[in-house]
C-alpha atoms as a PDB file:
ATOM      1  CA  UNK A   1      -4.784   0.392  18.226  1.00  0.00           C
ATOM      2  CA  UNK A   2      -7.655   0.134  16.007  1.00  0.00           C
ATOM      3  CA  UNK A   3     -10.269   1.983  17.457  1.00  0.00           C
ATOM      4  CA  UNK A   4     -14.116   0.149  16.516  1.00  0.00           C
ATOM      5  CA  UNK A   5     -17.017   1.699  16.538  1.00  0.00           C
ATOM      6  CA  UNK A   6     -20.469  -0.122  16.349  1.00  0.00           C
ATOM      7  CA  UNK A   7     -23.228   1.908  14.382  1.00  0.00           C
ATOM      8  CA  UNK A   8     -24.960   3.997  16.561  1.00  0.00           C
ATOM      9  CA  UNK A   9     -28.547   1.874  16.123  1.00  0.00           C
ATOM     10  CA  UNK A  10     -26.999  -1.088  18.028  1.00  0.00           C
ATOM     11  CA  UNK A  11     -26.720   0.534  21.329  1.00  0.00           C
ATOM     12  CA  UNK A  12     -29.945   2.484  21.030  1.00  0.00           C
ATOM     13  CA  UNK A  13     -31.471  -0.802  20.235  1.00  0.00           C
ATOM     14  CA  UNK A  14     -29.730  -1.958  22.677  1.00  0.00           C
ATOM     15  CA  UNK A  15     -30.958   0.474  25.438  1.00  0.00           C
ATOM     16  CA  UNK A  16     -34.520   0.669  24.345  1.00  0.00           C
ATOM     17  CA  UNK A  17     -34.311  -2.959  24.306  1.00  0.00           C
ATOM     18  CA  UNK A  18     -33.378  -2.979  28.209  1.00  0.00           C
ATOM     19  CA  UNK A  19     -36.387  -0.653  28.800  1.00  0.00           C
ATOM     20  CA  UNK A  20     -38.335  -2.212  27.290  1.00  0.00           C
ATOM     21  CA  UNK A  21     -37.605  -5.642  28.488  1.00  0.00           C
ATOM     22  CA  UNK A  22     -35.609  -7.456  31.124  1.00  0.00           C
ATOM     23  CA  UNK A  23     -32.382  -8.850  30.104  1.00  0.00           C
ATOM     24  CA  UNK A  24     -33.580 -12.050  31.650  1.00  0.00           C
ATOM     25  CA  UNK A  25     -36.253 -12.685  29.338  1.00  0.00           C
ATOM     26  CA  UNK A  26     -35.965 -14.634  26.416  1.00  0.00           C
ATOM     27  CA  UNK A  27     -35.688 -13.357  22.935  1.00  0.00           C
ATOM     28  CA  UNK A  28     -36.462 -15.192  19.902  1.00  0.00           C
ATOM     29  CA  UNK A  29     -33.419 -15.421  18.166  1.00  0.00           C
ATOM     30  CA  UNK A  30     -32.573 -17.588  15.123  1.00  0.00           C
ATOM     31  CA  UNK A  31     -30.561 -20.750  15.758  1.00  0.00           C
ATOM     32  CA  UNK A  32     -28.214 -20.192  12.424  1.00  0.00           C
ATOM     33  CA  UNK A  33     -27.434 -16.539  13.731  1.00  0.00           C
ATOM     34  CA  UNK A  34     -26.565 -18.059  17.208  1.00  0.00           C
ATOM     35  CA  UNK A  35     -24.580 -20.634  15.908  1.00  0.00           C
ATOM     36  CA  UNK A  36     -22.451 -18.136  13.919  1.00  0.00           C
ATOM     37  CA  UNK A  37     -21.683 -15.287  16.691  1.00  0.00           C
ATOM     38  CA  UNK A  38     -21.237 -18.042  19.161  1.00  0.00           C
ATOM     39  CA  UNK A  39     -18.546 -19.925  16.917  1.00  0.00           C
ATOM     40  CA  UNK A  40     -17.405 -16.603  15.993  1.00  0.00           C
ATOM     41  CA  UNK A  41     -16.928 -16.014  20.007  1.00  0.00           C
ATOM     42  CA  UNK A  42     -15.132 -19.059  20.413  1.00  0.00           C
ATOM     43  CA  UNK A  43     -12.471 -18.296  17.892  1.00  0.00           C
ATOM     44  CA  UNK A  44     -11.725 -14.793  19.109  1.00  0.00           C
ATOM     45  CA  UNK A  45     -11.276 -15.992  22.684  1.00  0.00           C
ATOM     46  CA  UNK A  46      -9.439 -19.651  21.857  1.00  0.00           C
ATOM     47  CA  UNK A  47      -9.042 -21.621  19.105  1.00  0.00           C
ATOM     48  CA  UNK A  48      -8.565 -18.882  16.492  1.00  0.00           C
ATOM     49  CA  UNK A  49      -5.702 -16.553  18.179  1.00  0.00           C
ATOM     50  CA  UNK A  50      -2.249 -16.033  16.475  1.00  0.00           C
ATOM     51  CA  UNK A  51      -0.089 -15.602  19.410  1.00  0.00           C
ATOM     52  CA  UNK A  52       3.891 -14.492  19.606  1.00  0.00           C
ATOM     53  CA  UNK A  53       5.776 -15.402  22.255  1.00  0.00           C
ATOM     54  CA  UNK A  54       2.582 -15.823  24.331  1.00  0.00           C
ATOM     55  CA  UNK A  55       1.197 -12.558  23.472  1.00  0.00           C
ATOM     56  CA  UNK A  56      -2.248 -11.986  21.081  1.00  0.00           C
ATOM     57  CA  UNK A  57      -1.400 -10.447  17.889  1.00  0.00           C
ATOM     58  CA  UNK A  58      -4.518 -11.119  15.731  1.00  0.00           C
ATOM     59  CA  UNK A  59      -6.291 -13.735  14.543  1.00  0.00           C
ATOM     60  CA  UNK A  60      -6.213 -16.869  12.061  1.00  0.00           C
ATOM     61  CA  UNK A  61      -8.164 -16.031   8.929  1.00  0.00           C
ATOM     62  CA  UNK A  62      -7.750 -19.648   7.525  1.00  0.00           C
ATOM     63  CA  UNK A  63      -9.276 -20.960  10.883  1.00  0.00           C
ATOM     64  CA  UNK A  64     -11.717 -18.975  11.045  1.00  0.00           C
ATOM     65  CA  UNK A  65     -13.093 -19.679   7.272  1.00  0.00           C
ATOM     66  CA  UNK A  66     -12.803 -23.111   7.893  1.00  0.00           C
ATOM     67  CA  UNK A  67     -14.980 -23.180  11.204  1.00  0.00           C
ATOM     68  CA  UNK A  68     -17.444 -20.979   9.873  1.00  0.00           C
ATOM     69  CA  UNK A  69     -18.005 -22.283   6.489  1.00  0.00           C
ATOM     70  CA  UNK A  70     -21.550 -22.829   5.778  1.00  0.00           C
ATOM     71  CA  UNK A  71     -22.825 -20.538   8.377  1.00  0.00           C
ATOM     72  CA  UNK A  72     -25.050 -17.882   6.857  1.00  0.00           C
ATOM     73  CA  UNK A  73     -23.619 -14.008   7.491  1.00  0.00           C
ATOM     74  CA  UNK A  74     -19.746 -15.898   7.773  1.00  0.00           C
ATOM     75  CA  UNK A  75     -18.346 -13.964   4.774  1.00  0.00           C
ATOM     76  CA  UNK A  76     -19.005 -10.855   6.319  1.00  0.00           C
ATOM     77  CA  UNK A  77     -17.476 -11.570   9.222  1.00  0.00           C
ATOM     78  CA  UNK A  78     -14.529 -12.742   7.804  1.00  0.00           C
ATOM     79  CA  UNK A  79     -15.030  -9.574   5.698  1.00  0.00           C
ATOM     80  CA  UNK A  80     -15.366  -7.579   8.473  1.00  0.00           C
ATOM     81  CA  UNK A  81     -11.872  -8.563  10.703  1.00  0.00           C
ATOM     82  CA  UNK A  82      -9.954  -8.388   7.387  1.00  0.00           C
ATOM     83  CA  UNK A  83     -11.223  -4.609   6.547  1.00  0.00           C
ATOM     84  CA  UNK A  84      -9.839  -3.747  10.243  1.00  0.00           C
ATOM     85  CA  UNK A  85      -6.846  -5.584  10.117  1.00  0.00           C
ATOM     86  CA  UNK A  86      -7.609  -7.961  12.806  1.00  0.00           C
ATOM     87  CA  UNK A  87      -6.004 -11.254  10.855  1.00  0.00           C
ATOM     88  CA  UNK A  88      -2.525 -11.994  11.364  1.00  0.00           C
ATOM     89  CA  UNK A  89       0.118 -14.410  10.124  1.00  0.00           C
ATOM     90  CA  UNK A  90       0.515 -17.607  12.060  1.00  0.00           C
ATOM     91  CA  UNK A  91       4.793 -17.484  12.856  1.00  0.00           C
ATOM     92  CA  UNK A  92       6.898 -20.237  12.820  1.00  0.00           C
ATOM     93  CA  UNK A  93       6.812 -22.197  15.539  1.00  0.00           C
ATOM     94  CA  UNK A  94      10.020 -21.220  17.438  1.00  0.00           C
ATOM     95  CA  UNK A  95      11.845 -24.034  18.554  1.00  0.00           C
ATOM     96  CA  UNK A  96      13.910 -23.083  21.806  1.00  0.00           C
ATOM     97  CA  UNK A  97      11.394 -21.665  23.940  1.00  0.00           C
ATOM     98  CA  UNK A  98      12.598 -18.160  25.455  1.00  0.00           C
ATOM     99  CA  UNK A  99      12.780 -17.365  29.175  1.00  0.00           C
ATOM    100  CA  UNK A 100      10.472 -13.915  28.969  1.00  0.00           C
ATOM    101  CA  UNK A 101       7.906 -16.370  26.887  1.00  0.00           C
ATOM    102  CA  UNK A 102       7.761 -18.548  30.183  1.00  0.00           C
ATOM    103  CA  UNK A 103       7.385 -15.875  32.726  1.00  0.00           C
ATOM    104  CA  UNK A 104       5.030 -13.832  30.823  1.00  0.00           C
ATOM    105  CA  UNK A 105       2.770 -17.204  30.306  1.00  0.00           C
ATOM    106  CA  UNK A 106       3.275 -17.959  34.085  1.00  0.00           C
ATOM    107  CA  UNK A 107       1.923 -14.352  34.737  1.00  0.00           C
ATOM    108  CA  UNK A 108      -1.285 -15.145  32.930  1.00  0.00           C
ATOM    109  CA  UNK A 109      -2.272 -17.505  35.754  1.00  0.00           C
ATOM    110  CA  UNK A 110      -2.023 -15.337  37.810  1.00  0.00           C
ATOM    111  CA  UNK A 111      -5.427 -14.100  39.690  1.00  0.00           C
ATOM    112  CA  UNK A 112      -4.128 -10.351  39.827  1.00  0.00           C
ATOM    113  CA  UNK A 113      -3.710 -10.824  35.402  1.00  0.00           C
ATOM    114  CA  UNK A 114      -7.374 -12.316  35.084  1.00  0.00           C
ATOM    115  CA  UNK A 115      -9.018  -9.836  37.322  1.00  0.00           C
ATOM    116  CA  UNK A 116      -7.279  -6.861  35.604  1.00  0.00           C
ATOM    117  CA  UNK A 117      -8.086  -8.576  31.955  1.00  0.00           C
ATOM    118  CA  UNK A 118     -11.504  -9.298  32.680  1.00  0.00           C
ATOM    119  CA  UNK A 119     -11.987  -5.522  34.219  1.00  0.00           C
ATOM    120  CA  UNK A 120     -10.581  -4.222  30.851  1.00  0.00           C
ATOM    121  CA  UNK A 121     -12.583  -6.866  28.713  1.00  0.00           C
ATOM    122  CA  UNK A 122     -15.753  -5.133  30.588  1.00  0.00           C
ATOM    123  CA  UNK A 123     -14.754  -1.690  30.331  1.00  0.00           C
ATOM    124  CA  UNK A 124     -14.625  -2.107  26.656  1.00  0.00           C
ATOM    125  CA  UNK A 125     -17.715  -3.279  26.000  1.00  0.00           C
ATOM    126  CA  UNK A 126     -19.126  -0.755  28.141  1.00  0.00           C
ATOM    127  CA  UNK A 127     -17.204   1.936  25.995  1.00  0.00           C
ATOM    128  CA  UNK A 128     -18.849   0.345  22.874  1.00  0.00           C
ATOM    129  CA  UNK A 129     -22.137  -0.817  23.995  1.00  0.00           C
ATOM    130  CA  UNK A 130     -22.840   2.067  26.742  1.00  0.00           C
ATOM    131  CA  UNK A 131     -23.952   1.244  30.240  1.00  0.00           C
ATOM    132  CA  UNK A 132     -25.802  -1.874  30.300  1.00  0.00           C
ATOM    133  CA  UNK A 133     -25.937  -4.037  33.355  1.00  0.00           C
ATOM    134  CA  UNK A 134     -25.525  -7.149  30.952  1.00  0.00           C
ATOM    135  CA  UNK A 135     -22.476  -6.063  30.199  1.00  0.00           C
ATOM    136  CA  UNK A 136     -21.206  -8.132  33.188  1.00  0.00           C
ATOM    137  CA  UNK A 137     -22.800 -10.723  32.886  1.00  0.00           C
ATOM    138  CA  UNK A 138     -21.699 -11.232  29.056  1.00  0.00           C
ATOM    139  CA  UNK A 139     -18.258 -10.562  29.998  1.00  0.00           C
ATOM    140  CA  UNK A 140     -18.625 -13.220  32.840  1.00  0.00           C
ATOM    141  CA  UNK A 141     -19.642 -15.567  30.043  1.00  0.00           C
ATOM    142  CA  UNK A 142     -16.704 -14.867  27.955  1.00  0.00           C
ATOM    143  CA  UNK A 143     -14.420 -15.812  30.683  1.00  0.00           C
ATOM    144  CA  UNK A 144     -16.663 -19.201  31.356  1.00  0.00           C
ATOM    145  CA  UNK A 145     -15.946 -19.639  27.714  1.00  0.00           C
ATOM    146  CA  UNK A 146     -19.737 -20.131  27.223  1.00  0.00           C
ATOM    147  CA  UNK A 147     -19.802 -18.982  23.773  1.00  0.00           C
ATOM    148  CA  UNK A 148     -23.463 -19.965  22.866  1.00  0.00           C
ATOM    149  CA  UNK A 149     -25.278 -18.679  26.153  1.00  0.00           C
ATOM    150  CA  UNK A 150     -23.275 -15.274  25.646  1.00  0.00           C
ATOM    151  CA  UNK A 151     -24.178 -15.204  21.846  1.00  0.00           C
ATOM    152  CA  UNK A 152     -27.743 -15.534  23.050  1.00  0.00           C
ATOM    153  CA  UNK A 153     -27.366 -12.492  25.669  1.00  0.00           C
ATOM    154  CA  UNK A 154     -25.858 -10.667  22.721  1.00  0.00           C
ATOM    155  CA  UNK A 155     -28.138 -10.785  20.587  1.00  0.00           C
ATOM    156  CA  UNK A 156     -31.149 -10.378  23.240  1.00  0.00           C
ATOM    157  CA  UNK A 157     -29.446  -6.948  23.386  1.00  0.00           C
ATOM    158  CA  UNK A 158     -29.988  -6.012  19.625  1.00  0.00           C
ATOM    159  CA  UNK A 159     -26.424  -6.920  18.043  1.00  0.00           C
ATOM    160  CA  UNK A 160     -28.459  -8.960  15.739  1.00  0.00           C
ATOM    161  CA  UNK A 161     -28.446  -6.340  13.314  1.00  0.00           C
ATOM    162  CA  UNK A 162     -24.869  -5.766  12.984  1.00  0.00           C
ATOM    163  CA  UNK A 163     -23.015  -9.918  13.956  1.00  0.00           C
ATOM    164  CA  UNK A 164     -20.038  -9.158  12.023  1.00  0.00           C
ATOM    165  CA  UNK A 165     -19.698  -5.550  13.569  1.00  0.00           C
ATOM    166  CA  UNK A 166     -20.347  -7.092  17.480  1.00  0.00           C
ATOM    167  CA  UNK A 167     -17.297  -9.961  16.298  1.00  0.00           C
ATOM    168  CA  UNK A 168     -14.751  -7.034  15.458  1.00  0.00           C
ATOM    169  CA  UNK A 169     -16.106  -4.704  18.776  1.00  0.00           C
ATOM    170  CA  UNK A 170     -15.196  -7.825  20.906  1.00  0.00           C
ATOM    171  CA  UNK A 171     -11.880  -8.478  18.594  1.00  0.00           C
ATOM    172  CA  UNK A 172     -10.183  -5.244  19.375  1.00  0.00           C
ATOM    173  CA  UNK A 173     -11.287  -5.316  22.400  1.00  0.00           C
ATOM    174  CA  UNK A 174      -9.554  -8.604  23.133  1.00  0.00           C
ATOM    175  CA  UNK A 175      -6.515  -7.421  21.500  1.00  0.00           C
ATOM    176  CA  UNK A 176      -6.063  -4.031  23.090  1.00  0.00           C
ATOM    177  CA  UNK A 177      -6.785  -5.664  26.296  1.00  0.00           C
ATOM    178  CA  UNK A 178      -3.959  -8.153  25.239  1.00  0.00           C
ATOM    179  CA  UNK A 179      -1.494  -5.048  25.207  1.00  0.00           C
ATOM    180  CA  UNK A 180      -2.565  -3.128  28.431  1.00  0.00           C
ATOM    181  CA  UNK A 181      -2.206  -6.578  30.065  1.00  0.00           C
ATOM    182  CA  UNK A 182       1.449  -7.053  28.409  1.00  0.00           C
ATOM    183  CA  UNK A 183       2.510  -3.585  29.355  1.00  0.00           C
ATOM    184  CA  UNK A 184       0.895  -3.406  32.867  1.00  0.00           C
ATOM    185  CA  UNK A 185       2.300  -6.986  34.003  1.00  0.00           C
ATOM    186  CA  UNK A 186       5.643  -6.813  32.003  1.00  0.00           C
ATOM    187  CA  UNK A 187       6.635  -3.743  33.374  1.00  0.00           C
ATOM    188  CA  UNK A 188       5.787  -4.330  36.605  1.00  0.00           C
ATOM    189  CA  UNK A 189       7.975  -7.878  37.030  1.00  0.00           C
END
Protein backbone atom coordinates (compact mmCIF):
# COMPACT_ATOMS: atom_id res chain seq x y z
CA UNK A 1 0.00 0.00 0.00
CA UNK A 2 1.09 3.41 -0.65
CA UNK A 3 2.08 4.80 2.42
CA UNK A 4 1.22 9.08 2.49
CA UNK A 5 2.70 11.28 4.42
CA UNK A 6 1.45 14.95 4.92
CA UNK A 7 4.36 17.57 5.44
CA UNK A 8 5.12 17.85 8.82
CA UNK A 9 3.74 21.80 9.05
CA UNK A 10 0.14 20.55 8.57
CA UNK A 11 -0.19 18.76 11.78
CA UNK A 12 1.82 21.26 13.78
CA UNK A 13 -0.49 23.78 12.33
CA UNK A 14 -2.84 21.69 13.01
CA UNK A 15 -2.11 21.23 16.79
CA UNK A 16 -1.17 24.77 17.52
CA UNK A 17 -4.27 25.55 15.78
CA UNK A 18 -6.35 23.40 18.46
CA UNK A 19 -4.49 25.31 21.23
CA UNK A 20 -4.93 27.99 20.17
CA UNK A 21 -8.52 27.83 19.27
CA UNK A 22 -11.55 25.62 19.70
CA UNK A 23 -12.40 23.42 16.91
CA UNK A 24 -15.87 24.83 17.21
CA UNK A 25 -15.06 28.19 16.23
CA UNK A 26 -15.24 29.42 12.93
CA UNK A 27 -12.37 30.00 10.64
CA UNK A 28 -12.33 32.20 7.76
CA UNK A 29 -11.81 30.09 5.00
CA UNK A 30 -12.15 30.92 1.27
CA UNK A 31 -15.30 29.72 -0.49
CA UNK A 32 -13.24 28.57 -3.86
CA UNK A 33 -10.83 26.46 -1.53
CA UNK A 34 -13.98 24.91 0.17
CA UNK A 35 -15.62 24.23 -2.84
CA UNK A 36 -12.59 22.31 -4.20
CA UNK A 37 -11.63 19.94 -1.07
CA UNK A 38 -15.28 19.43 -0.54
CA UNK A 39 -15.89 18.25 -4.28
CA UNK A 40 -12.64 16.65 -4.01
CA UNK A 41 -14.23 14.72 -0.78
CA UNK A 42 -17.15 13.76 -2.58
CA UNK A 43 -15.36 12.00 -5.35
CA UNK A 44 -13.03 9.99 -3.15
CA UNK A 45 -15.93 8.70 -1.05
CA UNK A 46 -18.74 8.28 -4.11
CA UNK A 47 -19.02 9.37 -7.33
CA UNK A 48 -15.37 9.09 -8.37
CA UNK A 49 -14.41 5.32 -7.21
CA UNK A 50 -13.29 2.63 -9.78
CA UNK A 51 -14.56 -0.42 -8.19
CA UNK A 52 -13.95 -4.38 -9.22
CA UNK A 53 -16.20 -6.73 -8.33
CA UNK A 54 -17.44 -4.43 -5.53
CA UNK A 55 -14.13 -3.75 -4.17
CA UNK A 56 -12.20 0.02 -4.34
CA UNK A 57 -9.29 -0.09 -6.53
CA UNK A 58 -8.57 3.63 -7.22
CA UNK A 59 -10.09 6.33 -8.57
CA UNK A 60 -11.50 7.92 -11.96
CA UNK A 61 -9.06 10.51 -13.23
CA UNK A 62 -11.45 11.56 -16.13
CA UNK A 63 -14.21 12.16 -13.42
CA UNK A 64 -12.45 13.79 -11.38
CA UNK A 65 -11.03 16.48 -14.09
CA UNK A 66 -14.30 16.92 -15.25
CA UNK A 67 -15.94 17.80 -11.75
CA UNK A 68 -13.23 19.89 -10.78
CA UNK A 69 -12.57 21.88 -13.79
CA UNK A 70 -12.46 25.47 -13.10
CA UNK A 71 -11.76 25.14 -9.48
CA UNK A 72 -8.58 26.96 -8.56
CA UNK A 73 -5.68 24.43 -6.93
CA UNK A 74 -7.67 21.34 -9.19
CA UNK A 75 -4.55 20.56 -11.29
CA UNK A 76 -2.65 19.82 -8.40
CA UNK A 77 -4.85 17.65 -7.08
CA UNK A 78 -5.29 15.77 -9.96
CA UNK A 79 -1.47 16.10 -10.00
CA UNK A 80 -1.17 14.94 -6.78
CA UNK A 81 -3.37 11.30 -6.93
CA UNK A 82 -1.62 10.63 -10.28
CA UNK A 83 2.12 11.06 -8.72
CA UNK A 84 0.87 8.34 -6.01
CA UNK A 85 -0.81 6.16 -8.19
CA UNK A 86 -4.18 6.58 -6.81
CA UNK A 87 -6.09 6.65 -10.50
CA UNK A 88 -7.19 3.53 -11.90
CA UNK A 89 -8.77 2.19 -15.07
CA UNK A 90 -12.52 2.03 -15.14
CA UNK A 91 -13.08 -2.14 -16.26
CA UNK A 92 -15.54 -3.31 -18.41
CA UNK A 93 -18.61 -3.62 -17.10
CA UNK A 94 -18.94 -7.42 -16.52
CA UNK A 95 -22.03 -8.70 -17.67
CA UNK A 96 -23.01 -11.91 -15.55
CA UNK A 97 -22.75 -10.72 -12.17
CA UNK A 98 -20.61 -13.25 -9.92
CA UNK A 99 -21.85 -14.87 -6.71
CA UNK A 100 -18.66 -13.62 -4.36
CA UNK A 101 -19.54 -9.96 -6.01
CA UNK A 102 -23.09 -10.35 -4.32
CA UNK A 103 -22.09 -11.57 -0.97
CA UNK A 104 -19.23 -9.34 -0.56
CA UNK A 105 -21.71 -6.24 -1.52
CA UNK A 106 -24.33 -7.76 0.91
CA UNK A 107 -21.51 -7.71 3.61
CA UNK A 108 -21.06 -3.99 3.19
CA UNK A 109 -24.48 -3.42 4.78
CA UNK A 110 -23.70 -4.91 7.26
CA UNK A 111 -23.41 -2.79 10.73
CA UNK A 112 -20.35 -5.00 11.97
CA UNK A 113 -18.50 -3.77 8.09
CA UNK A 114 -19.40 0.05 8.72
CA UNK A 115 -18.33 0.13 12.29
CA UNK A 116 -15.01 -1.66 11.52
CA UNK A 117 -14.55 0.75 8.22
CA UNK A 118 -15.34 3.79 9.92
CA UNK A 119 -12.87 2.71 13.02
CA UNK A 120 -10.11 2.23 10.35
CA UNK A 121 -11.15 5.45 8.33
CA UNK A 122 -10.45 7.23 11.92
CA UNK A 123 -7.43 5.51 12.83
CA UNK A 124 -5.90 6.73 9.69
CA UNK A 125 -6.39 10.06 9.96
CA UNK A 126 -5.25 9.95 13.37
CA UNK A 127 -1.95 8.22 12.07
CA UNK A 128 -1.61 11.17 9.59
CA UNK A 129 -2.99 14.08 11.35
CA UNK A 130 -1.90 13.03 15.10
CA UNK A 131 -4.34 13.08 17.96
CA UNK A 132 -6.93 15.56 17.40
CA UNK A 133 -10.34 15.23 18.90
CA UNK A 134 -11.79 16.48 15.44
CA UNK A 135 -10.65 13.69 14.04
CA UNK A 136 -14.03 12.09 14.94
CA UNK A 137 -16.00 14.31 14.22
CA UNK A 138 -14.53 14.74 10.50
CA UNK A 139 -14.64 11.13 10.09
CA UNK A 140 -18.36 11.21 11.30
CA UNK A 141 -18.86 13.69 8.48
CA UNK A 142 -17.36 11.55 5.90
CA UNK A 143 -19.71 8.82 6.67
CA UNK A 144 -22.82 11.51 6.63
CA UNK A 145 -21.36 12.20 3.26
CA UNK A 146 -21.31 15.92 4.26
CA UNK A 147 -18.54 16.84 2.08
CA UNK A 148 -18.70 20.71 2.47
CA UNK A 149 -19.19 20.91 6.40
CA UNK A 150 -16.13 18.37 6.68
CA UNK A 151 -14.06 20.44 4.09
CA UNK A 152 -14.76 23.35 6.40
CA UNK A 153 -13.53 21.33 9.67
CA UNK A 154 -10.54 20.47 7.52
CA UNK A 155 -9.40 23.28 6.75
CA UNK A 156 -10.25 25.01 10.29
CA UNK A 157 -7.49 22.51 11.22
CA UNK A 158 -4.72 24.02 8.90
CA UNK A 159 -4.89 21.56 5.74
CA UNK A 160 -5.33 24.71 3.87
CA UNK A 161 -1.84 24.82 3.12
CA UNK A 162 -1.39 21.55 1.61
CA UNK A 163 -5.55 20.64 -0.26
CA UNK A 164 -4.08 18.40 -2.71
CA UNK A 165 -1.81 16.62 -0.02
CA UNK A 166 -5.10 16.30 2.65
CA UNK A 167 -7.13 14.70 -0.85
CA UNK A 168 -4.34 11.90 -1.28
CA UNK A 169 -3.98 11.40 2.95
CA UNK A 170 -7.80 10.69 2.85
CA UNK A 171 -7.36 8.64 -0.67
CA UNK A 172 -5.09 5.99 0.67
CA UNK A 173 -6.65 5.99 3.49
CA UNK A 174 -9.94 5.04 1.87
CA UNK A 175 -8.27 2.53 -0.17
CA UNK A 176 -6.21 0.69 2.40
CA UNK A 177 -9.22 0.70 4.51
CA UNK A 178 -10.97 -0.84 1.37
CA UNK A 179 -8.44 -3.88 1.69
CA UNK A 180 -8.40 -4.50 5.54
CA UNK A 181 -12.21 -4.46 5.14
CA UNK A 182 -11.98 -7.09 2.08
CA UNK A 183 -9.56 -9.28 3.92
CA UNK A 184 -11.12 -9.04 7.45
CA UNK A 185 -14.85 -9.75 6.16
CA UNK A 186 -13.87 -12.15 3.24
CA UNK A 187 -12.01 -14.31 5.28
CA UNK A 188 -14.12 -14.48 7.92
CA UNK A 189 -17.51 -15.66 5.75
Amino acid sequence: MIVVLLIGTITTTASAKSNKQSFEEEVEVSEEEVELLAKSLELVYESGQVTQDNQLIGFNQQKFEGELAGLEGAEEVIQQLEENNLFAEVPEPIISPQVAACAWHGMKEKPAYIKAKNTCIKNGLKANYGPITAISTIANLFADKNFTLAAKKMLALGIRSNIAGGVVTVSAILLDCGKKMEKKFLQTR
